[in-house]
Protein backbone atom coordinates (compact mmCIF):
# COMPACT_ATOMS: atom_id res chain seq x y z
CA UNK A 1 -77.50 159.11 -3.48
CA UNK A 2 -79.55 162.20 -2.51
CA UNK A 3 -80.24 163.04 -6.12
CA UNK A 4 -81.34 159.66 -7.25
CA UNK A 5 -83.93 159.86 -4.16
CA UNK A 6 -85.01 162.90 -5.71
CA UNK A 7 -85.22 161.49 -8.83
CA UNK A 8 -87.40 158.15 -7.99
CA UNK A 9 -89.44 161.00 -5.83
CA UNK A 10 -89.91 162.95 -8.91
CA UNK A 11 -91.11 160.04 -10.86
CA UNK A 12 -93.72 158.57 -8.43
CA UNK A 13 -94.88 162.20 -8.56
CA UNK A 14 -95.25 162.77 -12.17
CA UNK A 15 -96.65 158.83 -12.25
CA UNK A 16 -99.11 159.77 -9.31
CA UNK A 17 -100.14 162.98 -11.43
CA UNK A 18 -100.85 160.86 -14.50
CA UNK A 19 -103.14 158.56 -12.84
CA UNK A 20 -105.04 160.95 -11.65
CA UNK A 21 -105.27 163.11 -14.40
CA UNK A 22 -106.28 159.19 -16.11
CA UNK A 23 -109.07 158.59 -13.61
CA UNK A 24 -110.28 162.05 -13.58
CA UNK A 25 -110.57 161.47 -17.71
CA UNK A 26 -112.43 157.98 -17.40
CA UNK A 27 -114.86 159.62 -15.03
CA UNK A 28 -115.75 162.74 -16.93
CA UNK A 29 -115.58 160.85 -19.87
CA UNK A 30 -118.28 158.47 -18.34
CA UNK A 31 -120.21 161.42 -16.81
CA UNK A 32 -120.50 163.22 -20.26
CA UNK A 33 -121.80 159.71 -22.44
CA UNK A 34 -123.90 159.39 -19.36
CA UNK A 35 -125.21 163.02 -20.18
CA UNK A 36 -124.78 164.85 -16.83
CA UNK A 37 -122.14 166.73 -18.15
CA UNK A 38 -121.50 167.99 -21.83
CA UNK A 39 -118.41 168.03 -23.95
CA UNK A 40 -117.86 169.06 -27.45
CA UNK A 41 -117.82 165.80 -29.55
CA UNK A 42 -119.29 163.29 -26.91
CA UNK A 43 -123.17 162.76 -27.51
CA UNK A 44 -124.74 161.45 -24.25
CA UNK A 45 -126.69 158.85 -24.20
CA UNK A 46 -130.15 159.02 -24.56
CA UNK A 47 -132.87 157.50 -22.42
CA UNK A 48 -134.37 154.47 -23.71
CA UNK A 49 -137.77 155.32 -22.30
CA UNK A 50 -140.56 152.78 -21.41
CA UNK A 51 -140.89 149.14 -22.97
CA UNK A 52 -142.80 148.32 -25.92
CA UNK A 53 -144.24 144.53 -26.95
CA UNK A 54 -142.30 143.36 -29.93
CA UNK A 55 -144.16 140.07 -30.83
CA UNK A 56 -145.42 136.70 -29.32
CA UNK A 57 -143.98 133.69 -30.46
CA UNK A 58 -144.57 129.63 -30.07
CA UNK A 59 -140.59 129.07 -29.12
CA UNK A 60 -139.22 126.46 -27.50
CA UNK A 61 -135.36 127.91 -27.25
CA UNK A 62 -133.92 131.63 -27.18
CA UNK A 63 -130.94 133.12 -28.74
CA UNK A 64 -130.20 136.80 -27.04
CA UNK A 65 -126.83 138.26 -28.43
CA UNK A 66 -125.32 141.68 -29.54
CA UNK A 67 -126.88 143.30 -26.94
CA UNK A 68 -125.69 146.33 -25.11
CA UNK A 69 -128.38 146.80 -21.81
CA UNK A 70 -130.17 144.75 -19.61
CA UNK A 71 -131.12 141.44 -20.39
CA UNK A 72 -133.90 139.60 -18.50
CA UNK A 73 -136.08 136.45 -19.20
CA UNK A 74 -138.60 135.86 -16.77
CA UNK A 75 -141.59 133.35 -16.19
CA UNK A 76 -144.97 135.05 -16.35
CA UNK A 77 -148.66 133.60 -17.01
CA UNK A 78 -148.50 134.28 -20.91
CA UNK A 79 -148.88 132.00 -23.80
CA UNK A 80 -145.68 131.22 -25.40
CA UNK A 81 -142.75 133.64 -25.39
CA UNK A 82 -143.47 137.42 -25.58
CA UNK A 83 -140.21 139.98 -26.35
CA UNK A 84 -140.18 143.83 -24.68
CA UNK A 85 -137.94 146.06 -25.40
CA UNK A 86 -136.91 150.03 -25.55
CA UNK A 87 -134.00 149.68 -27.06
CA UNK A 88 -133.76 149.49 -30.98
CA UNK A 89 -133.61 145.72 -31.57
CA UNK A 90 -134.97 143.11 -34.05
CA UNK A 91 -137.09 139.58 -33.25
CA UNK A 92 -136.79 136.64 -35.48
CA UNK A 93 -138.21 133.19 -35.00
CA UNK A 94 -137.51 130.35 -37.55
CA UNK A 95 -138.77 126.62 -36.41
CA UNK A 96 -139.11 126.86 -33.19
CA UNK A 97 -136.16 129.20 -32.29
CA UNK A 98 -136.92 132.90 -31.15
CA UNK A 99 -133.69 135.19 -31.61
CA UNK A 100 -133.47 138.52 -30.25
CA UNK A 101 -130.47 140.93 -31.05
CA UNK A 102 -129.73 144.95 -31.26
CA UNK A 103 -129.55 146.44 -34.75
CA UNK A 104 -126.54 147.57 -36.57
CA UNK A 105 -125.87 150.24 -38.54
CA UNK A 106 -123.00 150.34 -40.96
CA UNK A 107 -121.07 153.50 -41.92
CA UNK A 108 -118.71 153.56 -44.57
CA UNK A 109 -115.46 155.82 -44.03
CA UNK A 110 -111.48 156.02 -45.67
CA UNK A 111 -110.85 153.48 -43.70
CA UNK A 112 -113.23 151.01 -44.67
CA UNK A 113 -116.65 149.88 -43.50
CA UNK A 114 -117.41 150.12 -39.74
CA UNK A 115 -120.64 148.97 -38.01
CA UNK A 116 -122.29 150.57 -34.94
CA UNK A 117 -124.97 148.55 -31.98
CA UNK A 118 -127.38 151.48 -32.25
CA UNK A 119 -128.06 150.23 -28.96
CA UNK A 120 -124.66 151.77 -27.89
CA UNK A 121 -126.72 155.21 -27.91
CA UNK A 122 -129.08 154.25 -24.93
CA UNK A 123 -129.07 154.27 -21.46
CA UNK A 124 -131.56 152.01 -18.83
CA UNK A 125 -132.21 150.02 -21.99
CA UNK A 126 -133.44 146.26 -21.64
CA UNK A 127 -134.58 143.64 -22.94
CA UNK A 128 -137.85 141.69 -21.43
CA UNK A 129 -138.37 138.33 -22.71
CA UNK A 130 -141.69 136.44 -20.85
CA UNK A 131 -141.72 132.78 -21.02
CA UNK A 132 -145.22 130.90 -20.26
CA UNK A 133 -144.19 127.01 -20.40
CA UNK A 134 -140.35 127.29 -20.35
CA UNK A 135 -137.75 126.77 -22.87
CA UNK A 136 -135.48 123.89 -23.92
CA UNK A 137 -132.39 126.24 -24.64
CA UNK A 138 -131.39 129.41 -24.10
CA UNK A 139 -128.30 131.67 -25.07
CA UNK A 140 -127.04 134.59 -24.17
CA UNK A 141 -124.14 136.39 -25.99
CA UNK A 142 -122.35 139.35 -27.05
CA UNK A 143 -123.99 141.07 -24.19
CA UNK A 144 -122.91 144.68 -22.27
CA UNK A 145 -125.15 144.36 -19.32
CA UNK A 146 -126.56 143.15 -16.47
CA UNK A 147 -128.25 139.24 -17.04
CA UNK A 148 -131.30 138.11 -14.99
CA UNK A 149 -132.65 134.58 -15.98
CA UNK A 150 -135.75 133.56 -14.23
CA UNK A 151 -137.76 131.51 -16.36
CA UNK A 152 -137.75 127.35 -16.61
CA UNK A 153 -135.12 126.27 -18.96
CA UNK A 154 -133.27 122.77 -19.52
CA UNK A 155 -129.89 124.45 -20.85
CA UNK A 156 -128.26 127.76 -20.45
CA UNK A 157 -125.33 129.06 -22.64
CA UNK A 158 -123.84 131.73 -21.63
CA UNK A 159 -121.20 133.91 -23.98
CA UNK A 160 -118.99 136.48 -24.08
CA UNK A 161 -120.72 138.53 -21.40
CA UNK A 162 -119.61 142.20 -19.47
CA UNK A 163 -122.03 142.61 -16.42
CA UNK A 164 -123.42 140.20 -13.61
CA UNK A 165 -124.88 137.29 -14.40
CA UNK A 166 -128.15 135.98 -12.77
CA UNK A 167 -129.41 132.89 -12.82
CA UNK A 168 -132.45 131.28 -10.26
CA UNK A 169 -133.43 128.10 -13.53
CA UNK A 170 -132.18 124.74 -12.13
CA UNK A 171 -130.47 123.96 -15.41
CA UNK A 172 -127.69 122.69 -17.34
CA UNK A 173 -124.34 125.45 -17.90
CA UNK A 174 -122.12 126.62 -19.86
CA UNK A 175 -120.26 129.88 -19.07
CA UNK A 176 -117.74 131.10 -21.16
CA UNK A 177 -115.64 134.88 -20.71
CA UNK A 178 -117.40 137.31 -18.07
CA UNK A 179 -116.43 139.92 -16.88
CA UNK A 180 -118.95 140.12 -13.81
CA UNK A 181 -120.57 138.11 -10.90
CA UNK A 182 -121.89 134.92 -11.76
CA UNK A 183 -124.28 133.09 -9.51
CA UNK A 184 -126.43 130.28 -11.20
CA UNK A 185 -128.54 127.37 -9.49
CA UNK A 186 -127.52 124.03 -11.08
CA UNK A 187 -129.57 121.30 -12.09
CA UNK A 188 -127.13 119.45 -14.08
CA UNK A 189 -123.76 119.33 -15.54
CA UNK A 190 -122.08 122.98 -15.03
CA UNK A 191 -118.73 124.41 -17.06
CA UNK A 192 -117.24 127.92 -16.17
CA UNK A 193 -114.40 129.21 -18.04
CA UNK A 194 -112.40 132.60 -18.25
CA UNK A 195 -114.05 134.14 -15.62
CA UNK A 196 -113.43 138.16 -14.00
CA UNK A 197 -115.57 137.77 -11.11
CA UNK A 198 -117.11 135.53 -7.81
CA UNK A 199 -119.14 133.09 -9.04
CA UNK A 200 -121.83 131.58 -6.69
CA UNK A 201 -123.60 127.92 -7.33
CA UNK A 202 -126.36 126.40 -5.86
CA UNK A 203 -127.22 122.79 -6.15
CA UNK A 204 -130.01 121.09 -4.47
CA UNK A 205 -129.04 118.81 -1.40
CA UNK A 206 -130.14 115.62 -3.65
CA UNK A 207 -126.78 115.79 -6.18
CA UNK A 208 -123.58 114.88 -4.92
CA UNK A 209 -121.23 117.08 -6.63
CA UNK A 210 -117.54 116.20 -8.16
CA UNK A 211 -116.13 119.53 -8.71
CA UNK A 212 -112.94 120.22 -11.05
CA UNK A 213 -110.78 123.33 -10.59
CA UNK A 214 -108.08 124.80 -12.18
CA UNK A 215 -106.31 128.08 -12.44
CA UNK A 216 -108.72 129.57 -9.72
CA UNK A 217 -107.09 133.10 -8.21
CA UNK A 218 -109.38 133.36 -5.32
CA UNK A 219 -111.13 131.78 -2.67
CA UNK A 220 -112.56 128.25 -2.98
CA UNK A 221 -115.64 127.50 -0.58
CA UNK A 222 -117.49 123.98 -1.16
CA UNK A 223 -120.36 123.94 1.60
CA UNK A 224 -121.99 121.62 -0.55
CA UNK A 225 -122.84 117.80 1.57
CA UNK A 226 -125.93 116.61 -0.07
CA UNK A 227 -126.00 113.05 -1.81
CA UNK A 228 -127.79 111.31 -4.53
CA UNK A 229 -127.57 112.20 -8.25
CA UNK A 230 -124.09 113.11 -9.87
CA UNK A 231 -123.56 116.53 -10.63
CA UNK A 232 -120.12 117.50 -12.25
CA UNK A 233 -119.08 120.96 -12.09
CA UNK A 234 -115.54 122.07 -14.24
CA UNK A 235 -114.35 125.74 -13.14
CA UNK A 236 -111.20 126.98 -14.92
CA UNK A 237 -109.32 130.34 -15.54
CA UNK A 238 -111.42 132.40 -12.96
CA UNK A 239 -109.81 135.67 -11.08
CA UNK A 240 -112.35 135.89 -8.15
CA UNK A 241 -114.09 133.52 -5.05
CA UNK A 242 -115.90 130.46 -5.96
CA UNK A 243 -118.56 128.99 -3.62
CA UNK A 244 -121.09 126.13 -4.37
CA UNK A 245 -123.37 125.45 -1.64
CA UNK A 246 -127.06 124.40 -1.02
């Protein structure tokens, strides 16, 4: 009995040890791509440096994907939509729709073709997008960072996303895979799904809301009492609080 106590002691010691010597890799790991540290065969990251104006453009909707920084779009007094950036990235616009996205480079290697976010090699990097008369539609996707949407928009999609997500635009949503925070002001139909995070929504006191949960591992707050116009919200596969309020 004695030596099986000493056994199950030795193994939550050597089990201890690797965790540690596990978090201790993570964080010097994280310390040398941040470049405070170096280590042979890690490049840190560089600094993206200040913002540059990419282009002005007469769009009504917004697709932001591939991107690996910050990601804000913003109302400001400007005419039309007008893109900032330091991070290597590319503008398009096509009939009314303005898409924004990192650049890729492709390497070829014995084990086939491979393609690299050249963002990847950045730190503070974002991307700036100023809307003057607000946008039908806007997506975000593919996205390693922090999301901040400010400016007037009608419907929000929201993708494949690993950092917080900010949203003060009364709109329309569709969330779908965070990992993050997500707090969002509705001001229409809202769908959440596969969720790692609290998610936070505020609806004006002139909807009454019908909200539909399911698989929710968290806390469920609805401080919401307002009546008038139907608003349906549909939350599903979330590990985190949920709260909708005024």
């Amino acid at each position: 009995m004695s030596m099986m106590r000493r056994m199950a002691g030795l193994l939550g010691a050597v089990v201890g040890v690797v965790m540690v010597l596990l978090l201790v890799g993570v964080v010097v790991t994280a310390l040398a791509l941040h470049g405070d540290i170096h280590i042979e065969g890690i490049t840190p990251r560089k600094d993206a440096g200040p913002l540059r104006e990419l282009g002005r453009f007469d769009a009504g909707a917004v697709i932001v994907k591939n991107v690996v920084g910050e990601v804000r779009l913003i109302s400001s007094d400007v005419s039309g939509v007008v893109v900032k950036s330091n991070l290597p990235v590319n503008a398009t616009y096509q009939n009314g729709l303005l898409t924004v996205y990192c650049l890729v480079e492709k390497k070829r290697s014995g084990f086939g073709i491979s393609t690299h976010n050249l963002c990847e090699d950045y730190k503070n990097g974002r991307i700036i997008i100023e809307v003057g008369n607000g946008l039908s539609d806007v997506w975000v996707q593919n996205t390693v960072g922090d999301v901040f949407i400010g400016a007037n928009t009608t419907r929000i999609f929201i993708e494949d996303i690993v950092g917080d997500v900010v949203s003060s635009a009364p709109a329309e949503y569709m969330v779908d895979d965070v990992v993050g925070d997500v707090s969002i002001h509705a001001g229409g139909d809202v769908t959440i799904n596969d969720v790692v995070g609290d998610i936070g929504i505020r609806v004006p006191p002139n909807y009454t809301v019908s909200l539909s949960l399911d698989d929710v591992l968290g806390k469920v707050e609805k401080a919401h009492s307002g009546e008038g116009r139907p608003i349906i919200i549909r939350i599903s596969n979330v590990v985190g609080d949920v709260s909708v309020g005024q």
